[in-house]
Protein backbone atom coordinates (compact mmCIF):
# COMPACT_ATOMS: atom_id res chain seq x y z
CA UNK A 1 83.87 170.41 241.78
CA UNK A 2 86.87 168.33 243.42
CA UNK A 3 90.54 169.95 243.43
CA UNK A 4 91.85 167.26 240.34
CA UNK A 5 89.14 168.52 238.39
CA UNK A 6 89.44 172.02 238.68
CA UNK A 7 93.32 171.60 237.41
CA UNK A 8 92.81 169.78 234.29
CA UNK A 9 94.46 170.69 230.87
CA UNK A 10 97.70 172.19 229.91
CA UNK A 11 100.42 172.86 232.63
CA UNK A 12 100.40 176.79 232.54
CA UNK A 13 96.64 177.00 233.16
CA UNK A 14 97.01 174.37 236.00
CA UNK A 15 99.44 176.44 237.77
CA UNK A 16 97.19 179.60 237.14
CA UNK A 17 94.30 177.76 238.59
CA UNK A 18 96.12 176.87 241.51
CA UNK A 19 97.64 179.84 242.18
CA UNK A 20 93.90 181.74 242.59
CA UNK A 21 93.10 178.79 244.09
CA UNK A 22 95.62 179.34 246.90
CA UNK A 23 95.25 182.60 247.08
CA UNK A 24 91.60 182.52 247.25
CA UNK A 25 91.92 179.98 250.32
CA UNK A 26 94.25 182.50 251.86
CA UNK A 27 91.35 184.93 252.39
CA UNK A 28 89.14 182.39 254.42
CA UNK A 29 91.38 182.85 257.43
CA UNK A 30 89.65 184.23 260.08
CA UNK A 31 92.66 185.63 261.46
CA UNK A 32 94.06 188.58 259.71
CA UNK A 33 98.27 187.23 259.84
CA UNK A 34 97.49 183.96 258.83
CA UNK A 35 95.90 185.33 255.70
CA UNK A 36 98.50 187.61 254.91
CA UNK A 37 101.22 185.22 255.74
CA UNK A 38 99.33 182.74 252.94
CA UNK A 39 99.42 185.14 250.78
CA UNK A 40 102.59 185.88 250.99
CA UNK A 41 104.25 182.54 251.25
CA UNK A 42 101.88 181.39 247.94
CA UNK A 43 103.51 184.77 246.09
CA UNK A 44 106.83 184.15 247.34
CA UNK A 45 106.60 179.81 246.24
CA UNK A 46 105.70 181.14 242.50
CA UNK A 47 107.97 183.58 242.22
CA UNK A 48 110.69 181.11 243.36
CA UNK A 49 109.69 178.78 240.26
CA UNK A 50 109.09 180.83 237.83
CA UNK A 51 111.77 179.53 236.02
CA UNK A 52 110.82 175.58 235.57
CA UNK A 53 110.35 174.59 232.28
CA UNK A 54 110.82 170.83 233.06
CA UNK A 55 107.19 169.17 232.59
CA UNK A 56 107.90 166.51 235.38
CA UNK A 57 109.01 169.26 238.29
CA UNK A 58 106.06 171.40 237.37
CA UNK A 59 103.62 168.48 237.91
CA UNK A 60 105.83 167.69 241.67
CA UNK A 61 105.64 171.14 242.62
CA UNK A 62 101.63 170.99 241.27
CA UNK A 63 100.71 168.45 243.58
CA UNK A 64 102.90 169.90 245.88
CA UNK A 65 100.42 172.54 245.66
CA UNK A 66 97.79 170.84 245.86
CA UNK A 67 98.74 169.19 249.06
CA UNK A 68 98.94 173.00 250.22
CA UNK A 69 95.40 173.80 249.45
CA UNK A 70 94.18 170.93 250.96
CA UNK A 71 96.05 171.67 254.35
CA UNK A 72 94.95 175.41 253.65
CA UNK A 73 91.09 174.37 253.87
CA UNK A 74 91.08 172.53 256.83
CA UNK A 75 92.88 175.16 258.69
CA UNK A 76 90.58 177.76 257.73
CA UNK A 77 87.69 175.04 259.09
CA UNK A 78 89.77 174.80 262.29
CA UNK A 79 90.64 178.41 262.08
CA UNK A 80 86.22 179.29 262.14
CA UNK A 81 86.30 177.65 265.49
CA UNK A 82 88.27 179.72 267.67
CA UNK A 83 87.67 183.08 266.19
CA UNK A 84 89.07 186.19 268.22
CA UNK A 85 88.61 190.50 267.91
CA UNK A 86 89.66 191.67 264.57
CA UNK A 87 92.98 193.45 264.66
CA UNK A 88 93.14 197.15 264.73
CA UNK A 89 94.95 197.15 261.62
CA UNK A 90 92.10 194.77 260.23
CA UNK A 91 89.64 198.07 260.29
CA UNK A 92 86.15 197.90 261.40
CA UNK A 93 84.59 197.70 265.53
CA UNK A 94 84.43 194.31 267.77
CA UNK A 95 84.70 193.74 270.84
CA UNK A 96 83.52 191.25 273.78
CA UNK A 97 80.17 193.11 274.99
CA UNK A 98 78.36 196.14 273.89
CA UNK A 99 77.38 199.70 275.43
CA UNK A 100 74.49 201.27 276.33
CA UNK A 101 74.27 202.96 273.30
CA UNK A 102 74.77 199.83 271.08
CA UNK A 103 78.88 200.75 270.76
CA UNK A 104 81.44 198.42 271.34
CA UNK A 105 82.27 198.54 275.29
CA UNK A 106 86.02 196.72 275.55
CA UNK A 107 87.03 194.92 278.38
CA UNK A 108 90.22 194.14 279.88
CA UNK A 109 90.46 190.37 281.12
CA UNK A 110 92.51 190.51 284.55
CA UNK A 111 93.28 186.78 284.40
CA UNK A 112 91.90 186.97 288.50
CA UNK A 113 88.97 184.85 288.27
């Protein structure tokens, strides 16, 4: 199902749909600020125009939107590529080698190679 597709019909259920849309996206980042700072800049852009009621800015800021998602995506494609350790505040063990019991054994990279 393409993007254009997904947002057909009236203008309140397009911006709905691309709101969870965004969002949604938001949560592929591999890297745990760049999903919350998606999330928060797609809140913050809809809260900001809340208040449109003209039919032509809606569809602007719509495809503005849409240009978002798209740019969204193929970060989170990029993003797949160079995954790192999840955060600490992320929750959950990682880690560049394992332990003799099967634990996660960290280790400190000295830059002396």
């Amino acid at each position: 199902m393409s993007i254009v597709s997904a947002l057909k019909g009236d203008l309140p259920h397009q911006s709905r749909s691309l709101y969870r849309q965004l969002l949604r996206q938001g949560e592929q980042f591999p890297a745990y600020n760049f999903r919350e700072y998606a999330k928060r800049r797609t809140r913050d852009a809809f809260r900001e125009n809340v208040r449109v009621e003209d039919p032509r800015q809606i569809q602007d800021l719509i495809q503005k939107g849409l240009k978002e998602l798209q740019m969204m995506k193929r970060q989170t494609v990029i993003g797949k590529f160079y995954q790192l350790d999840r955060l600490v505040v992320e929750g959950g063990m990682s880690g560049k080698e394992t332990g003799k019991s099967g634990g996660i054994a960290r280790q400190k990279d000295t830059g002396l190679d």
